[in-house]
C-alpha atoms as a PDB file:
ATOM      1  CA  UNK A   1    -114.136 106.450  16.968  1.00  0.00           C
ATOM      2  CA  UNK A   2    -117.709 106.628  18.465  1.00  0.00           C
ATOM      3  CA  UNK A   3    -118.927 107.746  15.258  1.00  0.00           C
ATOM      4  CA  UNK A   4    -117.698 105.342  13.194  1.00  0.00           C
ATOM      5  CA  UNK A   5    -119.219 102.241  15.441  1.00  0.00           C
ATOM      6  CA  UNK A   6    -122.352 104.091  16.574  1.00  0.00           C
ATOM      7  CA  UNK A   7    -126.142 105.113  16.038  1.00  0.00           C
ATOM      8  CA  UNK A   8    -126.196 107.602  18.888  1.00  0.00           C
ATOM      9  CA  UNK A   9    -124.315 108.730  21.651  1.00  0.00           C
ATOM     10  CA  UNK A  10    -125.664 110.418  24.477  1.00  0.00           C
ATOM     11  CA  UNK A  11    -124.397 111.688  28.116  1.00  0.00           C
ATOM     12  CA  UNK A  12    -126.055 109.778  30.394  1.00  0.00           C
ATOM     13  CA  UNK A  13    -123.910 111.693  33.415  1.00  0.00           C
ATOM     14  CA  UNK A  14    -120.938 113.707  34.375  1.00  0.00           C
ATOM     15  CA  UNK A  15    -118.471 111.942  37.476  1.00  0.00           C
ATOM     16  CA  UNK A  16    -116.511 114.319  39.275  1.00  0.00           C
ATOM     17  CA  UNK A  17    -113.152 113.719  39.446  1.00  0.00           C
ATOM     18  CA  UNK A  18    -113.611 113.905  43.415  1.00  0.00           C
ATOM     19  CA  UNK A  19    -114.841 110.229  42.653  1.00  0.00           C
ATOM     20  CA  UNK A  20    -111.925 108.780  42.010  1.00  0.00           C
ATOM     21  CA  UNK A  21    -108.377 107.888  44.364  1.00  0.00           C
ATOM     22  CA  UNK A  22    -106.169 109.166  43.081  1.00  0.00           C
ATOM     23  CA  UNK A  23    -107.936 112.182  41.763  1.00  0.00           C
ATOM     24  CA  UNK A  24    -107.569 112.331  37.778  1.00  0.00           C
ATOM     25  CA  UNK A  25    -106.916 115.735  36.190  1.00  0.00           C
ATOM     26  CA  UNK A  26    -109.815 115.363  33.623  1.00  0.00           C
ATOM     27  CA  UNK A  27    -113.574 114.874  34.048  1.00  0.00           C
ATOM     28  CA  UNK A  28    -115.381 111.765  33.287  1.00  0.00           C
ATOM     29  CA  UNK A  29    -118.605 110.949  32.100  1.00  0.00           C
ATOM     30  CA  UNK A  30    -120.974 108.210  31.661  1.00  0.00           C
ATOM     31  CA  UNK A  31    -121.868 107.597  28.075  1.00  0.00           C
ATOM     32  CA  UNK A  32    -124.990 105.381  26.312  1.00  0.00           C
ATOM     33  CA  UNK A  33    -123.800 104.390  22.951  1.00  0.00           C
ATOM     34  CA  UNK A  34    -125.906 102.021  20.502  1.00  0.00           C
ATOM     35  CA  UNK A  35    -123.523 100.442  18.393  1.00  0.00           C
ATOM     36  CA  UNK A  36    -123.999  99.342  14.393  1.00  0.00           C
ATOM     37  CA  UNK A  37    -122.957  96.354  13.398  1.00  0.00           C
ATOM     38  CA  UNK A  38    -119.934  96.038  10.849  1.00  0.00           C
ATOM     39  CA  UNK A  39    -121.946  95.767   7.506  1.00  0.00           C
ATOM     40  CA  UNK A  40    -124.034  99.373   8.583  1.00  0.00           C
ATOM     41  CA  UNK A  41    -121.019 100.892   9.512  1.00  0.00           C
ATOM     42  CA  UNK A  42    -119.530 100.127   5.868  1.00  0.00           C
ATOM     43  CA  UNK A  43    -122.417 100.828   4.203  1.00  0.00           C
ATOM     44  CA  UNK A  44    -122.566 104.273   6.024  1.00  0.00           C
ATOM     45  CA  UNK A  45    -119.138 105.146   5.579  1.00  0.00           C
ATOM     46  CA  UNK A  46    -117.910 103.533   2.065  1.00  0.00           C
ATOM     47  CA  UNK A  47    -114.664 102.176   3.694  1.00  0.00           C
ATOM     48  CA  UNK A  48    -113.392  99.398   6.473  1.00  0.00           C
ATOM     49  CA  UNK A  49    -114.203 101.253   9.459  1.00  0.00           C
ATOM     50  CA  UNK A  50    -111.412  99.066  11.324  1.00  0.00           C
ATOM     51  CA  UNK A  51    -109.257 100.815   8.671  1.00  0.00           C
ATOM     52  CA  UNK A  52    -110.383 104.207   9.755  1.00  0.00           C
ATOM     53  CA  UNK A  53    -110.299 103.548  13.029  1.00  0.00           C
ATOM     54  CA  UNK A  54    -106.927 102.349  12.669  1.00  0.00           C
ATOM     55  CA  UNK A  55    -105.816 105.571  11.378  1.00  0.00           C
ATOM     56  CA  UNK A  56    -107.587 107.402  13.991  1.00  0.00           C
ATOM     57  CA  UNK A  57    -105.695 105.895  17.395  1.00  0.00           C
ATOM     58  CA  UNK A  58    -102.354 106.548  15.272  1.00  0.00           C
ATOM     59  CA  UNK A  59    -103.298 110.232  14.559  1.00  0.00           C
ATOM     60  CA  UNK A  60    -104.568 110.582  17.683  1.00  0.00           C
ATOM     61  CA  UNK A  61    -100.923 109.075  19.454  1.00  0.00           C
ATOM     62  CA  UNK A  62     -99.611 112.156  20.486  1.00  0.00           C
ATOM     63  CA  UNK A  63    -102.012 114.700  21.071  1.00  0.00           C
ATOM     64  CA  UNK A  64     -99.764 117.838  20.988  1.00  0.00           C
ATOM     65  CA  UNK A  65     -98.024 116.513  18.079  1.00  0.00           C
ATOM     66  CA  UNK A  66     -99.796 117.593  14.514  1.00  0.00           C
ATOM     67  CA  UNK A  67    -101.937 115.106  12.634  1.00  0.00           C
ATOM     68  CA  UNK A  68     -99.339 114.471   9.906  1.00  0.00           C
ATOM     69  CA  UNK A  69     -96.406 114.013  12.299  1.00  0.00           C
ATOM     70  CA  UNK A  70     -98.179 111.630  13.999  1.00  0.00           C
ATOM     71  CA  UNK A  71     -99.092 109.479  10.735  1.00  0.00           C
ATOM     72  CA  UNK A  72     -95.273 110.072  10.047  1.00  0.00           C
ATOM     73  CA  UNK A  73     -96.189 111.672   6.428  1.00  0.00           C
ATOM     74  CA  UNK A  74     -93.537 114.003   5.684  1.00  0.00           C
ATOM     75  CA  UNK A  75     -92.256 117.208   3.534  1.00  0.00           C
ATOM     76  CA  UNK A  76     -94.088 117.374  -0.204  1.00  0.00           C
ATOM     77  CA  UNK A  77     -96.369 114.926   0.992  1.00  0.00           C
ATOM     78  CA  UNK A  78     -98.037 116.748   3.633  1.00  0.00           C
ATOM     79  CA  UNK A  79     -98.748 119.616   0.964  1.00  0.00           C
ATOM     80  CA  UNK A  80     -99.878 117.509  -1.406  1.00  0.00           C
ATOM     81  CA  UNK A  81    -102.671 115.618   1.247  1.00  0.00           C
ATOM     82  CA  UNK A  82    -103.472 118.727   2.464  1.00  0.00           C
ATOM     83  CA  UNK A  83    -104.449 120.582  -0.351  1.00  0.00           C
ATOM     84  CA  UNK A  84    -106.478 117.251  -1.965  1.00  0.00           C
ATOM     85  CA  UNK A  85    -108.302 116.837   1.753  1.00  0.00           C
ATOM     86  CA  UNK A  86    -108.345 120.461   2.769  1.00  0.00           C
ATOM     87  CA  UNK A  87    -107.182 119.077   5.829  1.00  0.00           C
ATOM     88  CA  UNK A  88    -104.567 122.098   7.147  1.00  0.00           C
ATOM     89  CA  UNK A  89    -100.921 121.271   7.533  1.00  0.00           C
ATOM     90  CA  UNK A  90    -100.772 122.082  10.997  1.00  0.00           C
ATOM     91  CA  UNK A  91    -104.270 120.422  12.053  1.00  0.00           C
ATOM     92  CA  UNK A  92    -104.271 118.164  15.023  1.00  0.00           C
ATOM     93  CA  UNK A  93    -106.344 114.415  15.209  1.00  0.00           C
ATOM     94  CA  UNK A  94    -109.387 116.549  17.228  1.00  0.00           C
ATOM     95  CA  UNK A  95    -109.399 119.260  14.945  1.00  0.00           C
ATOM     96  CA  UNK A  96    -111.122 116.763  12.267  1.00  0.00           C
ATOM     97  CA  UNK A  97    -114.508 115.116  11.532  1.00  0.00           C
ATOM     98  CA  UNK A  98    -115.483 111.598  10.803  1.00  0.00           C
ATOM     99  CA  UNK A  99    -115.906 112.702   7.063  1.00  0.00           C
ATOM    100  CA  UNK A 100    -112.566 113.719   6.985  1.00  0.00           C
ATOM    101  CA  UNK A 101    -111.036 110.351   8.246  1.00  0.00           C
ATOM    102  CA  UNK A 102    -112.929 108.878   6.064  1.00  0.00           C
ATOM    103  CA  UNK A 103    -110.872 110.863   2.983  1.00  0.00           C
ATOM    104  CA  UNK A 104    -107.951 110.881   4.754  1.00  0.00           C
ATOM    105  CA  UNK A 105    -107.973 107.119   4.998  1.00  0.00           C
ATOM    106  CA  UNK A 106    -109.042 106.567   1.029  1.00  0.00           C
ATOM    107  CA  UNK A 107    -106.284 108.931  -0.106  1.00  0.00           C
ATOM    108  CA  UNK A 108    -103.411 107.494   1.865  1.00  0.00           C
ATOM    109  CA  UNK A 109    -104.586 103.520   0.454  1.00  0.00           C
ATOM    110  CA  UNK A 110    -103.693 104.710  -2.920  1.00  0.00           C
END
C-alpha cells in the first residue's frame, strides 16, 4: 500500500522488540515515507488507487490463506484470472507487486 501512496520510502531505523511491554513477536521499524497526492498517484498508476488499495487489505486478510481465497474468487474463475494476470493460482497477497494489483484490480472491474 506504500507504493501506491508514496514517492519514497526509506528505513529510517530498526526497534527491537525488547522495546516494547509486552514483547511483540515481530520487529519494528521506523519508516520516512513522502506521500503523492491523489491526482499523481492516478496518473502513475492508471486506476483509483483507493480501489487498489481496497483490494489489497482484502487480499491481504488472511495471510496464510491464498490470494484468490481471500478475494473469495472461486473454481473456473481462478484459472481464468490467473492465466490473463499470470498471477499463479496458489500465490499469496505478498507474493505480488504493485503492477500486478494494479491488473488484478482492472480485470476483476470488468
Amino acid at each position: 500500500m506504500v507504493a501506491f501512496a508514496s514517492h519514497e520510502t526509506q528505513l529510517v531505523k530498526r526497534v527491537s522488540r525488547t522495546c516494547f511491554y509486552p514483547s511483540p513477536r515481530v520487529e519494528s521499524a521506523i519508516l520516512r515515507i513522502i506521500p503523492m497526492q491523489q491526482e499523481e498517484r492516478e496518473a502513475i498508476w492508471g486506476e483509483d488507487p483507493e480501489k487498489i488499495m481496497a483490494l489489497a487489505r482484502k487480499g491481504f486478510a488472511h495471510p496464510r490463506k491464498f490470494l484468490f481465497s481471500n478475494l473469495d474468487i472461486k473454481g473456473e474463475a481462478v484459472s481464468r484470472i490467473s492465466l490473463e494476470t499470470k498471477i499463479p493460482e496458489k500465490a499469496r497477497a505478498e507474493d505480488l507487486k504493485p503492477e500486478d494489483w494494479v491488473l488484478l484490480a482492472k480485470i476483476l472491474e470488468r
